[in-house]
C-alpha atoms as a PDB file:
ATOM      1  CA  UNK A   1     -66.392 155.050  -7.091  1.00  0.00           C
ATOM      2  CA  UNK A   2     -67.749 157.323  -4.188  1.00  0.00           C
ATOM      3  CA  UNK A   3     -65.871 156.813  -0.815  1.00  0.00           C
ATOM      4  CA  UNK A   4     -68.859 155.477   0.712  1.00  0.00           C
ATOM      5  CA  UNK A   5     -69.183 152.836  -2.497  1.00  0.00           C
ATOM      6  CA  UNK A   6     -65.257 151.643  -1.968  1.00  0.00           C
ATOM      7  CA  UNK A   7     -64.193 147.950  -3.712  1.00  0.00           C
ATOM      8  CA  UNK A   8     -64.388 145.415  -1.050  1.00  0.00           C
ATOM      9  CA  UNK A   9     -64.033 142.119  -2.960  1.00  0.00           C
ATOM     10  CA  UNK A  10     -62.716 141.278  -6.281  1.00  0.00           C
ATOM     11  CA  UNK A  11     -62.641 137.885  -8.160  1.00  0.00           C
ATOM     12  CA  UNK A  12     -61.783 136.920 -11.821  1.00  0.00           C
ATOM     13  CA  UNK A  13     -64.191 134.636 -13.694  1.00  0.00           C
ATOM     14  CA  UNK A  14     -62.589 131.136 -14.650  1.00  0.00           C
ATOM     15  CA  UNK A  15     -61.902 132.603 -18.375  1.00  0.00           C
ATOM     16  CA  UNK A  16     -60.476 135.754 -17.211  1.00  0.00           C
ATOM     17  CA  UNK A  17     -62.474 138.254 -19.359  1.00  0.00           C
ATOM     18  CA  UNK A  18     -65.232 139.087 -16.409  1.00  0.00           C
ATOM     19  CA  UNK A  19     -64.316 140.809 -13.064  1.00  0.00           C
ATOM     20  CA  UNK A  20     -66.610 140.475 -10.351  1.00  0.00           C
ATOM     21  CA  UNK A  21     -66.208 143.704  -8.015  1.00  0.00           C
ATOM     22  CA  UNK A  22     -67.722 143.077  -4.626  1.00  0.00           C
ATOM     23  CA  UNK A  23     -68.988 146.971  -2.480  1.00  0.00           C
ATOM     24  CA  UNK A  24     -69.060 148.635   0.504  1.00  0.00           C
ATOM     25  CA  UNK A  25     -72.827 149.340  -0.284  1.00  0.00           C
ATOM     26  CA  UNK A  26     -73.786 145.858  -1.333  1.00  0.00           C
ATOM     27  CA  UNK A  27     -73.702 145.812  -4.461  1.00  0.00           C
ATOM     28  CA  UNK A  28     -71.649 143.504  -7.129  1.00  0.00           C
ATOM     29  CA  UNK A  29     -70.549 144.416 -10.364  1.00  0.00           C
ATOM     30  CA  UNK A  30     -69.651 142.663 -13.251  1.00  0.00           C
ATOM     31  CA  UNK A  31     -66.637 144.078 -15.326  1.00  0.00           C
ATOM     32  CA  UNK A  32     -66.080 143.316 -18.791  1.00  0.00           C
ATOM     33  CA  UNK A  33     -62.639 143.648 -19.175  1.00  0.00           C
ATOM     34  CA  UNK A  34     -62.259 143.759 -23.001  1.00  0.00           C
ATOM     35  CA  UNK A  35     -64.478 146.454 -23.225  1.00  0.00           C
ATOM     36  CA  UNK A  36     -63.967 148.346 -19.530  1.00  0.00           C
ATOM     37  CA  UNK A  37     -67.365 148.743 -18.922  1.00  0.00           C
ATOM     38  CA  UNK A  38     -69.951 147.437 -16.081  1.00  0.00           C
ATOM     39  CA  UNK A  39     -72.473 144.640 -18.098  1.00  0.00           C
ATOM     40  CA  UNK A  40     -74.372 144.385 -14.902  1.00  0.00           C
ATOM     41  CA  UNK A  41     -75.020 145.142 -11.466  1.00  0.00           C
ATOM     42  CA  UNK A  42     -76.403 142.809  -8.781  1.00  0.00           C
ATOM     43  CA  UNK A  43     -77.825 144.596  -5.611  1.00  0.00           C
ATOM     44  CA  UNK A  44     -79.111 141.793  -3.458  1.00  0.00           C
ATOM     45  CA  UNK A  45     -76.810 142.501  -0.093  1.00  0.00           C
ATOM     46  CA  UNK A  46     -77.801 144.948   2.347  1.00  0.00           C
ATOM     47  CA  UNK A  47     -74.047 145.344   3.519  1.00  0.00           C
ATOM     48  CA  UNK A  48     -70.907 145.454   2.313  1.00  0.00           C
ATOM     49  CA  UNK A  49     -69.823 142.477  -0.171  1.00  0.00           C
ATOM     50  CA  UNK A  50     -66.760 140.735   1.298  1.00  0.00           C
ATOM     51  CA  UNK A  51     -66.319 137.641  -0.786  1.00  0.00           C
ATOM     52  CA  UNK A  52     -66.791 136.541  -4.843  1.00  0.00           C
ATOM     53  CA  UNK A  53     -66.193 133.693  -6.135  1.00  0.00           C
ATOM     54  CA  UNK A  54     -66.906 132.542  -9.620  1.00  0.00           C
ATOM     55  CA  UNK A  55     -67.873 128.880 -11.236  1.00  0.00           C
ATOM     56  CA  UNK A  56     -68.340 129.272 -14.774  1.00  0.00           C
ATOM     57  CA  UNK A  57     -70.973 130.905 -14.972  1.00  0.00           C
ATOM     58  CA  UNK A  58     -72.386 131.292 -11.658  1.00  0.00           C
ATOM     59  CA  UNK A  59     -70.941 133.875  -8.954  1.00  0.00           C
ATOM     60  CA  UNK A  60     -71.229 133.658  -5.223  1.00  0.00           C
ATOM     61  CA  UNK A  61     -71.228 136.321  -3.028  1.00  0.00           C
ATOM     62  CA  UNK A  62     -70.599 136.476   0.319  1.00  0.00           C
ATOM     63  CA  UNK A  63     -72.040 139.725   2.976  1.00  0.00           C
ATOM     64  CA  UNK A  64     -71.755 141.302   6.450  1.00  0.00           C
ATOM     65  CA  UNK A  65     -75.580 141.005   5.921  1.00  0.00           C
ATOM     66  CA  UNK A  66     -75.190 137.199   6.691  1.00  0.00           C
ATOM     67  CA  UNK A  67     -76.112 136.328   3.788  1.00  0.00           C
ATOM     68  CA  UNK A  68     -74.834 133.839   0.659  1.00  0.00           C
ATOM     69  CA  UNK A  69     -76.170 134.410  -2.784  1.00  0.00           C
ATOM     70  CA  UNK A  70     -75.016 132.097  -5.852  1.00  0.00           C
ATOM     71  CA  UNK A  71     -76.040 133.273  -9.342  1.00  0.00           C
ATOM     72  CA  UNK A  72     -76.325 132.335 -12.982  1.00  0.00           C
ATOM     73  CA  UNK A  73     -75.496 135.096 -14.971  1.00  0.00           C
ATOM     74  CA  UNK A  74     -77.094 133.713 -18.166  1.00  0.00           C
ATOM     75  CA  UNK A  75     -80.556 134.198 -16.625  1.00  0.00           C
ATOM     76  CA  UNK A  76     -82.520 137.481 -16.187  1.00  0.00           C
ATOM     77  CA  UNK A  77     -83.754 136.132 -12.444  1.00  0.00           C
ATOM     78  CA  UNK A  78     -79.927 135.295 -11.716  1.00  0.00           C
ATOM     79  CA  UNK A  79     -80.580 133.921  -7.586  1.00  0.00           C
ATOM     80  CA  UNK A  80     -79.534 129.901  -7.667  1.00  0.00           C
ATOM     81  CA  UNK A  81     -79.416 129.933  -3.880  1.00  0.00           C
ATOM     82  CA  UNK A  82     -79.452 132.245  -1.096  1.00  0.00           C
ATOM     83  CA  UNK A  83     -77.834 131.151   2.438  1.00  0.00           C
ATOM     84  CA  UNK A  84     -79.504 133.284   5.505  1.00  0.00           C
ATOM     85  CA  UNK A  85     -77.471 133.501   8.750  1.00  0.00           C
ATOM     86  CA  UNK A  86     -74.026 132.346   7.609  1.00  0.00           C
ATOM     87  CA  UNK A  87     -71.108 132.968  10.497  1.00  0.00           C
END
């Protein structure tokens, strides 16, 4: 990853095979492990990503944007809830 783009979260999916890798851009990939590769990148935050936390299949993500998004991963429009103005 670029400097700029530098890992500022991590969190391991309840199984173990998915990695959740939080940014200093925003974004949030998904890791599958097994294979090494990204499956999918979510790019909701405007700022850095400094929590992840999974729950089966839905990850939370916490930013310096203030914001709180939850997602299902089994479903194309993935945003369960999204907290505005968290402290």
């Amino acid at each position: 990853m670029p400097v700029d783009n530098s890992v500022t979260s991590v969190g391991w999916s309840n199984r173990g095979q998915h990695l959740a890798i939080g940014t200093h851009n925003g974004d949030t990939q998904i890791w599958d492990t097994t294979k090494g590769k990204i499956v999918r990148t979510l790019g909701d935050h405007l700022a850095r990503v400094s929590s992840v936390s999974w729950n089966g299949s839905i990850v939370s993500t916490g930013s310096r944007d203030r914001t709180i998004y939850s997602r299902d991963l089994r479903a194309k429009n993935s945003i369960v809830t999204k907290h505005v103005s968290h402290k």
